[in-house]
PDB file of N, CA and C in Angstrom:
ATOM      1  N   UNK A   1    -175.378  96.175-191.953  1.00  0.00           N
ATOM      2  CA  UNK A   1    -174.513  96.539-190.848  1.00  0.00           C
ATOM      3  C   UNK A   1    -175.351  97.059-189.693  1.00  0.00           C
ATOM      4  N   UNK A   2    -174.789  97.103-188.399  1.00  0.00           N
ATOM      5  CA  UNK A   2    -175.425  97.415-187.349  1.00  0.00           C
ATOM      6  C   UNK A   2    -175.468  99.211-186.911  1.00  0.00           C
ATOM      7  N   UNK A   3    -176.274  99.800-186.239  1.00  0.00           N
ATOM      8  CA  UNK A   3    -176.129 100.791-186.010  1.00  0.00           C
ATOM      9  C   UNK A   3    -175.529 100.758-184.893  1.00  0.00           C
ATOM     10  N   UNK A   4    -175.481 101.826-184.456  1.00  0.00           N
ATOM     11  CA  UNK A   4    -174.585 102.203-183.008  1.00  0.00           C
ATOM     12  C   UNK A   4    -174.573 103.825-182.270  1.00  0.00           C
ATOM     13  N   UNK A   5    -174.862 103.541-180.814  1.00  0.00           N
ATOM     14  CA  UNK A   5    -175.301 105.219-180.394  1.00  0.00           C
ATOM     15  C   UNK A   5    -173.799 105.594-180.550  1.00  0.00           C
ATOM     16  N   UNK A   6    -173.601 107.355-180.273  1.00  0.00           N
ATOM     17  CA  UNK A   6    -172.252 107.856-180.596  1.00  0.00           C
ATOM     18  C   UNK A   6    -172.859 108.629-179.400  1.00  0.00           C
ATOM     19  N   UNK A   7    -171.798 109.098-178.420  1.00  0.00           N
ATOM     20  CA  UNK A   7    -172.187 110.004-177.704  1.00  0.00           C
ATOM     21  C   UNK A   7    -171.180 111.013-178.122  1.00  0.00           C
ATOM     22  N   UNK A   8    -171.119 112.466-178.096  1.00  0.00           N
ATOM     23  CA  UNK A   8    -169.821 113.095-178.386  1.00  0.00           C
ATOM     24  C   UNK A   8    -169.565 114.086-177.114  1.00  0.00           C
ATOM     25  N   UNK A   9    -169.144 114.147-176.474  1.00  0.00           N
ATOM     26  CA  UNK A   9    -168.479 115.375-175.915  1.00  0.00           C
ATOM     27  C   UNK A   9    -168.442 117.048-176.109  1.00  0.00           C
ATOM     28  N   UNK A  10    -168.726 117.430-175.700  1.00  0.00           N
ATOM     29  CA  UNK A  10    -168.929 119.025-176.251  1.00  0.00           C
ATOM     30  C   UNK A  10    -167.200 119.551-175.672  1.00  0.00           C
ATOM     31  N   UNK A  11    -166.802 120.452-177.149  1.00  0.00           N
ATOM     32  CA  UNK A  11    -165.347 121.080-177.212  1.00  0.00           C
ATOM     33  C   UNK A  11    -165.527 121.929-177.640  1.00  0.00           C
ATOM     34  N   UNK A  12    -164.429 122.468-177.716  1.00  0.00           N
ATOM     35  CA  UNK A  12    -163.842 124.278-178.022  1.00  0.00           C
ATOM     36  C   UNK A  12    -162.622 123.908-179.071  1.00  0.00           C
ATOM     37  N   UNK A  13    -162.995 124.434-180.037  1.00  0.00           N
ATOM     38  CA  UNK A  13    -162.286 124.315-181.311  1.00  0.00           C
ATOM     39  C   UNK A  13    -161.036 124.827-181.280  1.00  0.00           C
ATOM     40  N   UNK A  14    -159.974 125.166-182.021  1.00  0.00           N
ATOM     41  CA  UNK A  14    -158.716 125.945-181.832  1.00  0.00           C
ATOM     42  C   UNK A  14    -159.491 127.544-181.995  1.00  0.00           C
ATOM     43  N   UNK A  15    -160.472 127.440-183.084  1.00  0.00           N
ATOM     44  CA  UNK A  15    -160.444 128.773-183.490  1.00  0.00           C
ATOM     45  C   UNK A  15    -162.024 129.335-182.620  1.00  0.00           C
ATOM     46  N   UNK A  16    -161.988 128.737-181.051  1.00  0.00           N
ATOM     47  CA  UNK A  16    -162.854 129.567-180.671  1.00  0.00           C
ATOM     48  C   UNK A  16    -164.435 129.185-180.790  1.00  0.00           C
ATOM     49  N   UNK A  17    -164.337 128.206-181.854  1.00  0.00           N
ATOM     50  CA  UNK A  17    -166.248 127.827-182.470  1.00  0.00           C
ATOM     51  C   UNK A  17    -166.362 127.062-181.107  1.00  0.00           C
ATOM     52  N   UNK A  18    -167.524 126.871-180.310  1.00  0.00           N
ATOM     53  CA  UNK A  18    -168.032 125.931-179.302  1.00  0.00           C
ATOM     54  C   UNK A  18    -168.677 124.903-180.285  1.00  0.00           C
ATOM     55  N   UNK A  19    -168.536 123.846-179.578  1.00  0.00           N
ATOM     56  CA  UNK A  19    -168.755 122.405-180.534  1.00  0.00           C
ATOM     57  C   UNK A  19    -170.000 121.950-179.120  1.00  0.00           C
ATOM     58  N   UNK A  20    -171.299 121.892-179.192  1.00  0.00           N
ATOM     59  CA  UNK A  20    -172.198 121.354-178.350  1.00  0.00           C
ATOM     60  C   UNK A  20    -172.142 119.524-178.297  1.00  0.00           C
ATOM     61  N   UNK A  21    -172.548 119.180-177.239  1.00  0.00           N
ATOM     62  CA  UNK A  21    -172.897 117.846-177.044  1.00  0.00           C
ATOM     63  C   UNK A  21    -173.477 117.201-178.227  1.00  0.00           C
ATOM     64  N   UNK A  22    -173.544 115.918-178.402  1.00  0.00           N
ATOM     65  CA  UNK A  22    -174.990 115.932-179.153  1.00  0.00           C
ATOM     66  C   UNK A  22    -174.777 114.008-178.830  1.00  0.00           C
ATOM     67  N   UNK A  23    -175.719 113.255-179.401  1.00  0.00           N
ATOM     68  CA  UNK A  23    -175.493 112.059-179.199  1.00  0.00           C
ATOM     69  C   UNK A  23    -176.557 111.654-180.593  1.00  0.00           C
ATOM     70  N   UNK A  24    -176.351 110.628-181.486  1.00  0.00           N
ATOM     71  CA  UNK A  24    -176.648 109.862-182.702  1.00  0.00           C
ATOM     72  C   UNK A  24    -176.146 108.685-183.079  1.00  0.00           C
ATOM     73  N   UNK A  25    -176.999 108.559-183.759  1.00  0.00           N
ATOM     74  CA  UNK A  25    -176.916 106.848-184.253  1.00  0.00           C
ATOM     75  C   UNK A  25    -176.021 106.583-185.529  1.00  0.00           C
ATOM     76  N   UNK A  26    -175.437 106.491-186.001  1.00  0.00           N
ATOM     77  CA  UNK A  26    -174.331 105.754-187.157  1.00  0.00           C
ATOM     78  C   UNK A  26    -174.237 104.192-187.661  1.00  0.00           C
ATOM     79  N   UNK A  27    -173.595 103.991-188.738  1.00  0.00           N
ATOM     80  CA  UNK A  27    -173.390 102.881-189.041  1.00  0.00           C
ATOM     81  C   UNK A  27    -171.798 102.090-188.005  1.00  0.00           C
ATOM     82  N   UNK A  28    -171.990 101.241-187.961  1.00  0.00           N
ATOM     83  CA  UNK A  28    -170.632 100.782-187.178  1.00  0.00           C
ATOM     84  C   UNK A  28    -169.880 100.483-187.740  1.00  0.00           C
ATOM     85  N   UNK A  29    -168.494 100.953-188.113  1.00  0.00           N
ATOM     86  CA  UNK A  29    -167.536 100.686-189.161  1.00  0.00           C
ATOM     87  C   UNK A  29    -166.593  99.862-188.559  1.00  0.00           C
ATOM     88  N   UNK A  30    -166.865  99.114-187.371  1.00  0.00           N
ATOM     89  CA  UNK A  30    -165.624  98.277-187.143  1.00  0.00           C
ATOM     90  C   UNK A  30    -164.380  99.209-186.099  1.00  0.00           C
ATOM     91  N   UNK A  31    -163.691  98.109-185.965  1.00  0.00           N
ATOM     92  CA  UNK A  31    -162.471  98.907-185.472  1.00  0.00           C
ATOM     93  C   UNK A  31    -161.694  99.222-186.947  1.00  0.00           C
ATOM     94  N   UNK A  32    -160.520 100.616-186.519  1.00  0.00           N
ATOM     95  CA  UNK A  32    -159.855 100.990-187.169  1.00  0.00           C
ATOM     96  C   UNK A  32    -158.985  99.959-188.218  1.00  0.00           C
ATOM     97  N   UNK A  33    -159.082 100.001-189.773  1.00  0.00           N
ATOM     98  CA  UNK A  33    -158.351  99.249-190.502  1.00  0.00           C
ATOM     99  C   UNK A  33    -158.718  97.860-190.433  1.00  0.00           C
ATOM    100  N   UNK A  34    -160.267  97.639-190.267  1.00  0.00           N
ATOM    101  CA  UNK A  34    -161.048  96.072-190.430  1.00  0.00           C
ATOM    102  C   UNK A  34    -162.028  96.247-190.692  1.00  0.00           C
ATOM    103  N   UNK A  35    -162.376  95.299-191.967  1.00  0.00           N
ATOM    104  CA  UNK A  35    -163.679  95.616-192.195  1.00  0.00           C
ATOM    105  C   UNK A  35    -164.672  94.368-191.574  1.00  0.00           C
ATOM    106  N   UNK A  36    -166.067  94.974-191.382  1.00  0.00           N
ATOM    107  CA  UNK A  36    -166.539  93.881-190.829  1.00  0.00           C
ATOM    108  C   UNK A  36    -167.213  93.027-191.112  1.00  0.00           C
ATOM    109  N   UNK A  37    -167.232  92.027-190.091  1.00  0.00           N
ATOM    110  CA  UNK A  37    -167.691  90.609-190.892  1.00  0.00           C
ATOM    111  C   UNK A  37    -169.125  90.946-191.583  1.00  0.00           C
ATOM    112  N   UNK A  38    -169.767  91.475-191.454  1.00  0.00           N
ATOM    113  CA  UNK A  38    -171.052  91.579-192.173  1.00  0.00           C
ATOM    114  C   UNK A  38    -170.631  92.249-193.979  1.00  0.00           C
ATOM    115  N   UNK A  39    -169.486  92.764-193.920  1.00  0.00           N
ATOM    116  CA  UNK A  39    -169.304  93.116-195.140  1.00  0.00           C
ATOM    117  C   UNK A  39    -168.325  92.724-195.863  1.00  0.00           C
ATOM    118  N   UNK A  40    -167.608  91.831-195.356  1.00  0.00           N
ATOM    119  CA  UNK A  40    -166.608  90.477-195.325  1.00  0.00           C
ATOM    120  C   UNK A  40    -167.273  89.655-197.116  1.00  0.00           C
ATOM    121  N   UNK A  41    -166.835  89.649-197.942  1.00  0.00           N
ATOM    122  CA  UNK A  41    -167.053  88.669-199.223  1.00  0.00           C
ATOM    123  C   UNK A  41    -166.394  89.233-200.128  1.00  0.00           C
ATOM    124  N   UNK A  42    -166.238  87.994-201.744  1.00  0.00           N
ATOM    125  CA  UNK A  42    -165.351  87.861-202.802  1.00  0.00           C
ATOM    126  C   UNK A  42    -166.488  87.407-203.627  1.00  0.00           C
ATOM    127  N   UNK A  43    -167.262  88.115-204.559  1.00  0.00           N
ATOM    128  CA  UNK A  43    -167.639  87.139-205.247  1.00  0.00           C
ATOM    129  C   UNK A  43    -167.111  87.436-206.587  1.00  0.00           C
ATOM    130  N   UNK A  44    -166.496  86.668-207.751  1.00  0.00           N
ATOM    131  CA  UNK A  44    -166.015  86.484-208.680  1.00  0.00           C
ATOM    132  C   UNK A  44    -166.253  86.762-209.821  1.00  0.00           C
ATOM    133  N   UNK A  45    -166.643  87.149-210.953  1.00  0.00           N
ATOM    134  CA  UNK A  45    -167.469  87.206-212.163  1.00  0.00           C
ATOM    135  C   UNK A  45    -167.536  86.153-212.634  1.00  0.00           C
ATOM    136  N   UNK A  46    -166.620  85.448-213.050  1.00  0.00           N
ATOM    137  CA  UNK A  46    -166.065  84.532-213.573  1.00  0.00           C
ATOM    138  C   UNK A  46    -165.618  83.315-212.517  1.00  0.00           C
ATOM    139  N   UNK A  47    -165.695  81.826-212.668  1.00  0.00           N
ATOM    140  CA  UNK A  47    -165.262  80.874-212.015  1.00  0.00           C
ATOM    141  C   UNK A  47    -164.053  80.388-212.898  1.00  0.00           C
ATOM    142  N   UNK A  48    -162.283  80.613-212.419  1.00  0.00           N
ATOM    143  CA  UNK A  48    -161.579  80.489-213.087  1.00  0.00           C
ATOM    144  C   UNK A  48    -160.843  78.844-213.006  1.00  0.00           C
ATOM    145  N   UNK A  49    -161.200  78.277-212.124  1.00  0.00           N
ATOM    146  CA  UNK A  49    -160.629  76.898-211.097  1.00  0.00           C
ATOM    147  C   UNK A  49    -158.948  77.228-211.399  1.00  0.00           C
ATOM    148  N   UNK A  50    -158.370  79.048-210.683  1.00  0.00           N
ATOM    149  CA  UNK A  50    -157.293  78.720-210.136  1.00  0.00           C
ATOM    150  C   UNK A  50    -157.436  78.367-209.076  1.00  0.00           C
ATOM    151  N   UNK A  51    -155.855  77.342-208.952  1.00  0.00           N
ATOM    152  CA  UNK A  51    -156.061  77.299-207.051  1.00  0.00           C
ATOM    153  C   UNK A  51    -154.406  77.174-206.916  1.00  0.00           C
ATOM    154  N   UNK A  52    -153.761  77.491-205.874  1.00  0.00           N
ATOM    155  CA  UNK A  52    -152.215  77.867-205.157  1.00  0.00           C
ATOM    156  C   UNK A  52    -151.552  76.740-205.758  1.00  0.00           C
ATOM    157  N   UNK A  53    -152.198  75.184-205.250  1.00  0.00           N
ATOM    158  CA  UNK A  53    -151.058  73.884-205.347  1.00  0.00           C
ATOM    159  C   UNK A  53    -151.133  73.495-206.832  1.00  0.00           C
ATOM    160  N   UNK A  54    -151.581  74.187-207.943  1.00  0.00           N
ATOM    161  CA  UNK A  54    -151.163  74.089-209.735  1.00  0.00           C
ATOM    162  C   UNK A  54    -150.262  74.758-209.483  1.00  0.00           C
ATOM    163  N   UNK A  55    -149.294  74.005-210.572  1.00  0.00           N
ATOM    164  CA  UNK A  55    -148.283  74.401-211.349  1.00  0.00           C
ATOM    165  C   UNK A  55    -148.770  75.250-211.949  1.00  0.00           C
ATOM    166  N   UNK A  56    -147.595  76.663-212.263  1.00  0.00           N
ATOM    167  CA  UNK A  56    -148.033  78.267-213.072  1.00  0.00           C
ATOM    168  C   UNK A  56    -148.703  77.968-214.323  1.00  0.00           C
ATOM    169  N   UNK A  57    -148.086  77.506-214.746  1.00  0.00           N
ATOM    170  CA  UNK A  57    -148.433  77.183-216.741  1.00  0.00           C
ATOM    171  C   UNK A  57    -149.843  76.488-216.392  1.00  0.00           C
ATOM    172  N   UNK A  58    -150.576  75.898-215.663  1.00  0.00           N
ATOM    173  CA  UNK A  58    -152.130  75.236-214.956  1.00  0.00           C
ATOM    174  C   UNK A  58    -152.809  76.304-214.456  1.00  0.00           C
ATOM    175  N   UNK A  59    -152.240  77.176-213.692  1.00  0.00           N
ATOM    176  CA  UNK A  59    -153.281  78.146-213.244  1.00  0.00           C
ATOM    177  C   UNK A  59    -153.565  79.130-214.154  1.00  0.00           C
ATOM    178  N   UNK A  60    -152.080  79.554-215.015  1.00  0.00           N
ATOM    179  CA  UNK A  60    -152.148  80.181-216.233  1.00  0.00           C
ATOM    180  C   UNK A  60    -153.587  80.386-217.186  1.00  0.00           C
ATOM    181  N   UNK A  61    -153.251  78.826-217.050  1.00  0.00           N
ATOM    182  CA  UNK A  61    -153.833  78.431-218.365  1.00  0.00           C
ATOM    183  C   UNK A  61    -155.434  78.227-218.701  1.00  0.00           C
ATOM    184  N   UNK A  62    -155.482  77.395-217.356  1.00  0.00           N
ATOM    185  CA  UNK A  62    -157.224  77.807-217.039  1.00  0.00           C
ATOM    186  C   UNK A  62    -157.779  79.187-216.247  1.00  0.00           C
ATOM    187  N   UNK A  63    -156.784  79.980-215.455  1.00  0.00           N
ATOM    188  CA  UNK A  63    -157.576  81.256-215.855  1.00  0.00           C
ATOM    189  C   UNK A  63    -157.722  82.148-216.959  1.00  0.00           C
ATOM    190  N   UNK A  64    -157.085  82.151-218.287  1.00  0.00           N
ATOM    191  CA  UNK A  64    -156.894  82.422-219.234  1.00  0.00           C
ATOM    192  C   UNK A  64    -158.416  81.654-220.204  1.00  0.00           C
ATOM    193  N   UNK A  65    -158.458  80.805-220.005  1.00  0.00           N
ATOM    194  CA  UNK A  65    -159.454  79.968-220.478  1.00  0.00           C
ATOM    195  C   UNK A  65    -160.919  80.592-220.054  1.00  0.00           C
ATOM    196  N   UNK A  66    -160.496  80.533-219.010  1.00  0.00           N
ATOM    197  CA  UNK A  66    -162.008  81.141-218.163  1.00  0.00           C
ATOM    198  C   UNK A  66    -162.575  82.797-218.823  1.00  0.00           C
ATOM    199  N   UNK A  67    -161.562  83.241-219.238  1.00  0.00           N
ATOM    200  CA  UNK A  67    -162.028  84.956-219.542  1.00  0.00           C
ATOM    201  C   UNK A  67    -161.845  85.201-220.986  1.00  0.00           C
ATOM    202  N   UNK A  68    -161.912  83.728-221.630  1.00  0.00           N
ATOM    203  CA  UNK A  68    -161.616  83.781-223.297  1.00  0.00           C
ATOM    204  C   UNK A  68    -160.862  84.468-223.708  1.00  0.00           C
ATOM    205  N   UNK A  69    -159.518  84.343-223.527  1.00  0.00           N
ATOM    206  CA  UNK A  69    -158.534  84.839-223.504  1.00  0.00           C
ATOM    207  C   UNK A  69    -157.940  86.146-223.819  1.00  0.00           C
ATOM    208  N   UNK A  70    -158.845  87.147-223.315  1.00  0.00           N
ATOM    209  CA  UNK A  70    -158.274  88.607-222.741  1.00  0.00           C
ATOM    210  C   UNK A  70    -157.660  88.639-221.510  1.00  0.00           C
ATOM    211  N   UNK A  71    -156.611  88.749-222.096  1.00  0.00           N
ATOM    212  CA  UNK A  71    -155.045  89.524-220.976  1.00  0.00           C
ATOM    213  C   UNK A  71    -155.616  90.200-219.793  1.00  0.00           C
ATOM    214  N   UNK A  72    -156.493  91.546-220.272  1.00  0.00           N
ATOM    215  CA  UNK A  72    -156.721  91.900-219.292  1.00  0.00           C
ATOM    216  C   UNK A  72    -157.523  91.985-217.726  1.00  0.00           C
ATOM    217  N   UNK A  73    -158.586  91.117-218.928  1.00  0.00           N
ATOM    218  CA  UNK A  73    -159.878  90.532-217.549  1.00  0.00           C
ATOM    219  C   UNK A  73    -158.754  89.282-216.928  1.00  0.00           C
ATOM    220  N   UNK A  74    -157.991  89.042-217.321  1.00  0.00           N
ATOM    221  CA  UNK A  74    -157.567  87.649-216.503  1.00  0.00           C
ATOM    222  C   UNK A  74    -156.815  88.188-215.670  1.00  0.00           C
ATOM    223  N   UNK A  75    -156.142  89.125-215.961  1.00  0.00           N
ATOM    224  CA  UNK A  75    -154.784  89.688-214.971  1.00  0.00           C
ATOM    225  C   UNK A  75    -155.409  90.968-213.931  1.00  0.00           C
ATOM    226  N   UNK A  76    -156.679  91.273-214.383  1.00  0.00           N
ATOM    227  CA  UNK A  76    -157.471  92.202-213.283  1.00  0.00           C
ATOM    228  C   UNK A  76    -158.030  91.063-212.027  1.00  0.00           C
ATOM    229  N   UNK A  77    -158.710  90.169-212.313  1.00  0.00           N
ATOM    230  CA  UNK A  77    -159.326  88.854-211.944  1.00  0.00           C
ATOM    231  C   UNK A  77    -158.392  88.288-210.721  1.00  0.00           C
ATOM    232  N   UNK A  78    -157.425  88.321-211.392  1.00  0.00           N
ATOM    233  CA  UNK A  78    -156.070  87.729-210.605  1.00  0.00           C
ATOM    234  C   UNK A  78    -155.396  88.817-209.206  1.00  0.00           C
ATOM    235  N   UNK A  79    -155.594  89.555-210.033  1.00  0.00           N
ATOM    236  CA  UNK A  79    -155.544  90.819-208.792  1.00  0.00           C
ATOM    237  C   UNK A  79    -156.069  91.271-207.840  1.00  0.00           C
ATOM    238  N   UNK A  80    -157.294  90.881-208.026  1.00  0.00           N
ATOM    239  CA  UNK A  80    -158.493  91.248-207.191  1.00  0.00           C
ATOM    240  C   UNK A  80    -158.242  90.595-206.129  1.00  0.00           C
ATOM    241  N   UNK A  81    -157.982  88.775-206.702  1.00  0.00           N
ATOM    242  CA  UNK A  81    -157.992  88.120-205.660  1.00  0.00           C
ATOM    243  C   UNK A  81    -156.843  87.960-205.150  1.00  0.00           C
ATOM    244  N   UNK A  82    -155.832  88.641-205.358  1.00  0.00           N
ATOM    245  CA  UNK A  82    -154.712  88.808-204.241  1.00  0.00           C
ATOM    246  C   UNK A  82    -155.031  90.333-203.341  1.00  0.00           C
ATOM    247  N   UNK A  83    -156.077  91.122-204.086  1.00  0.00           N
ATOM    248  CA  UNK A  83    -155.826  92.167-202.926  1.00  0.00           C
ATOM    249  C   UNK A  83    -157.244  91.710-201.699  1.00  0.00           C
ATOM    250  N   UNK A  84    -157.874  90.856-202.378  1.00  0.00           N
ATOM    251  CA  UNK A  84    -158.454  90.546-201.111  1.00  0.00           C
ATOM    252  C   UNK A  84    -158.525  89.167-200.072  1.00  0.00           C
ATOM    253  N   UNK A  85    -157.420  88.254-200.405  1.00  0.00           N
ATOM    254  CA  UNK A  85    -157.410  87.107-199.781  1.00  0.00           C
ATOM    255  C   UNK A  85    -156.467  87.597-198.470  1.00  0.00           C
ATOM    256  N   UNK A  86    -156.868  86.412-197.258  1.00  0.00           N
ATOM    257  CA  UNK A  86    -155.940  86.577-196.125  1.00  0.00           C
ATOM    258  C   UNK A  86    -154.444  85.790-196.086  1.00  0.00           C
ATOM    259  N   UNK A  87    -154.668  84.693-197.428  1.00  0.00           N
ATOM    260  CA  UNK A  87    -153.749  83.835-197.694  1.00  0.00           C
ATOM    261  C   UNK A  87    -152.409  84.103-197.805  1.00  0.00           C
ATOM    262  N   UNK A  88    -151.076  84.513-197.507  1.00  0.00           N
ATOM    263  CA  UNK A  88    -149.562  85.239-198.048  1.00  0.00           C
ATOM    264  C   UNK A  88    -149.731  84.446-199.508  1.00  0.00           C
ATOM    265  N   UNK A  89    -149.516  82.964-199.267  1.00  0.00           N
ATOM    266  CA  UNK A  89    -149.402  82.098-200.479  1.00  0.00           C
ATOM    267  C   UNK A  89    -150.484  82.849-201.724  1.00  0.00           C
ATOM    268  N   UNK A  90    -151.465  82.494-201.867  1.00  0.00           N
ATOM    269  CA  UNK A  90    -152.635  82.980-202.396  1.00  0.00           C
ATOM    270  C   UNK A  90    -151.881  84.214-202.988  1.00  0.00           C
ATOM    271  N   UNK A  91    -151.744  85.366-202.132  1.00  0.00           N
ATOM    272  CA  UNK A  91    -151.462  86.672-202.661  1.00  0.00           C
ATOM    273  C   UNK A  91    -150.270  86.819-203.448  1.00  0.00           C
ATOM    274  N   UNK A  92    -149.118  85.653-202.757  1.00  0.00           N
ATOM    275  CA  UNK A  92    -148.273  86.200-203.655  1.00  0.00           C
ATOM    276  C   UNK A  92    -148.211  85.236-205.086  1.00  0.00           C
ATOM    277  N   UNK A  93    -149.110  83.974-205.147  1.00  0.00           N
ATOM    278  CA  UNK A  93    -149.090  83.262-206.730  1.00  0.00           C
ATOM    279  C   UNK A  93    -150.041  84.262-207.468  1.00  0.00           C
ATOM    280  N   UNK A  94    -151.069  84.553-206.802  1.00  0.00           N
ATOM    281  CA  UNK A  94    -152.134  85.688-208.055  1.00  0.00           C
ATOM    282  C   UNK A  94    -151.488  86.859-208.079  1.00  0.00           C
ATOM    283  N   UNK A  95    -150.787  87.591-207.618  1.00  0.00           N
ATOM    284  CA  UNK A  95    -149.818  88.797-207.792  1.00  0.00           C
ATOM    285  C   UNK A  95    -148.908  88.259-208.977  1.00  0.00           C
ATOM    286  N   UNK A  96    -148.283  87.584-208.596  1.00  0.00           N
ATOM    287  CA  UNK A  96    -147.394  86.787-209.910  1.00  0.00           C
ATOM    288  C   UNK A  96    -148.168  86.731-211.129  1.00  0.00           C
ATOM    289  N   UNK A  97    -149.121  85.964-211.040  1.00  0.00           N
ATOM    290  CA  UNK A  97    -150.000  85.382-212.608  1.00  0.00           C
ATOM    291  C   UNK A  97    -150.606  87.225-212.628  1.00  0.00           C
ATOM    292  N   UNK A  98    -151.146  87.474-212.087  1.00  0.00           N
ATOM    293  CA  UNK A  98    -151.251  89.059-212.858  1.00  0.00           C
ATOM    294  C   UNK A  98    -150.262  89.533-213.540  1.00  0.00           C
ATOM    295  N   UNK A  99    -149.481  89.851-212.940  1.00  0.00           N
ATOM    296  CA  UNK A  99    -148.169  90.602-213.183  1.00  0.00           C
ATOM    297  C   UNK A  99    -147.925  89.786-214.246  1.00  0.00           C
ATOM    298  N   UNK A 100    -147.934  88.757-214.375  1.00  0.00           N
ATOM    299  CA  UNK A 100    -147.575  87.909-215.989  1.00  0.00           C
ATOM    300  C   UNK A 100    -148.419  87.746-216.771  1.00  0.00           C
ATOM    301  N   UNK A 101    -149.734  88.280-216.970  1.00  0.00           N
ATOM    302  CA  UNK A 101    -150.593  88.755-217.680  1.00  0.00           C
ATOM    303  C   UNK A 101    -150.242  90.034-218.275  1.00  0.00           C
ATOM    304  N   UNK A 102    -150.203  91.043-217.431  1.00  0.00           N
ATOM    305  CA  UNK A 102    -150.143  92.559-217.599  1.00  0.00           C
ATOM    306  C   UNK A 102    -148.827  92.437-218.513  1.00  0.00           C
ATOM    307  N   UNK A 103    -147.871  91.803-218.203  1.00  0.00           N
ATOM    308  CA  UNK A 103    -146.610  91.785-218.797  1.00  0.00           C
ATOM    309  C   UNK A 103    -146.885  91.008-220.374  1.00  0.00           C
ATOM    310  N   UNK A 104    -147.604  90.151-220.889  1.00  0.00           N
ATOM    311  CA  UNK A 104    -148.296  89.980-221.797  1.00  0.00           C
ATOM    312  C   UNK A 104    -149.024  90.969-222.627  1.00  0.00           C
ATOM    313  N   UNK A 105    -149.720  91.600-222.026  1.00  0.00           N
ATOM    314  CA  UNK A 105    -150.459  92.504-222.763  1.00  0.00           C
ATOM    315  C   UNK A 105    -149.669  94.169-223.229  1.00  0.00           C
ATOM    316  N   UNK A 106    -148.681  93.855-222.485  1.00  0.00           N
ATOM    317  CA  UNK A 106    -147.407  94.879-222.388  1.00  0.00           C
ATOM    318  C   UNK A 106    -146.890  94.258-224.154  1.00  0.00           C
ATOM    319  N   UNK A 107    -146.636  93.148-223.841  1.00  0.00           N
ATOM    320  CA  UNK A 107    -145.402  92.927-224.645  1.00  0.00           C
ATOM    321  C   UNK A 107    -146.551  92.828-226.448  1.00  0.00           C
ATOM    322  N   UNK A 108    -147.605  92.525-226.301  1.00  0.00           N
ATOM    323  CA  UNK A 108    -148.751  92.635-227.354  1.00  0.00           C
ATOM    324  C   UNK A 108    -148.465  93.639-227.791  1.00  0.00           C
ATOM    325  N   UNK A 109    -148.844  94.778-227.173  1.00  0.00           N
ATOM    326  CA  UNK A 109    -148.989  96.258-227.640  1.00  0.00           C
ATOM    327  C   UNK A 109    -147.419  97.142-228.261  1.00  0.00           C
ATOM    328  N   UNK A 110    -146.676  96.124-227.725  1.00  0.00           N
ATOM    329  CA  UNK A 110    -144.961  96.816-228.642  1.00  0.00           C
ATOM    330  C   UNK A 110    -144.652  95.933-229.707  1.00  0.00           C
TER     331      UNK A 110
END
């Protein structure tokens, strides 16, 4: 990531402390609520070949395949990549196949 000068302003606190000038260098975090492209990536543990246009019982089935069939690495896996894709579609079929994992491993354990 890039650095970046900060200049600050010198203030007066509520409670009286004087806050001096000062000016420093930082990391650049982007604008508010984006992260930035330099720190922008997904990489996978596992290569599961889900993809959106399979049928459920297909994406199911080969991500299930892919994590030798623990419930839970598949339905964490699945999650991940809905909390980090820009896709709606994307987010909301791997939200689903999680959620129908977790609900699997639910119904195992009773």
């Amino acid at each position: 990531m890039d650095m970046i000068t900060v200049h600050r302003k010198a203030y007066t606190r509520r409670d009286g402390t004087r806050v001096r000038a000062a000016t420093y260098q930082t990391l650049d975090k982007g604008k508010p609520g984006r992260t930035p492209k330099s720190a922008r990536f997904f990489s996978p543990g596992v290569k599961m070949g889900w993809r959106k246009d399979q049928a459920a019982a297909i994406r199911r089935r080969e991500a299930l395949k892919a994590h030798k069939g623990n419930l839970t690495a598949t339905g964490r896996a699945l999650q991940e990549i809905a909390n980090v894709t820009t896709d709606a579609r994307t987010a909301k079929l791997a939200k689903a196949d999680a959620d129908y994992f977790f609900m699997q491993l639910k119904l195992r354990r009773h």
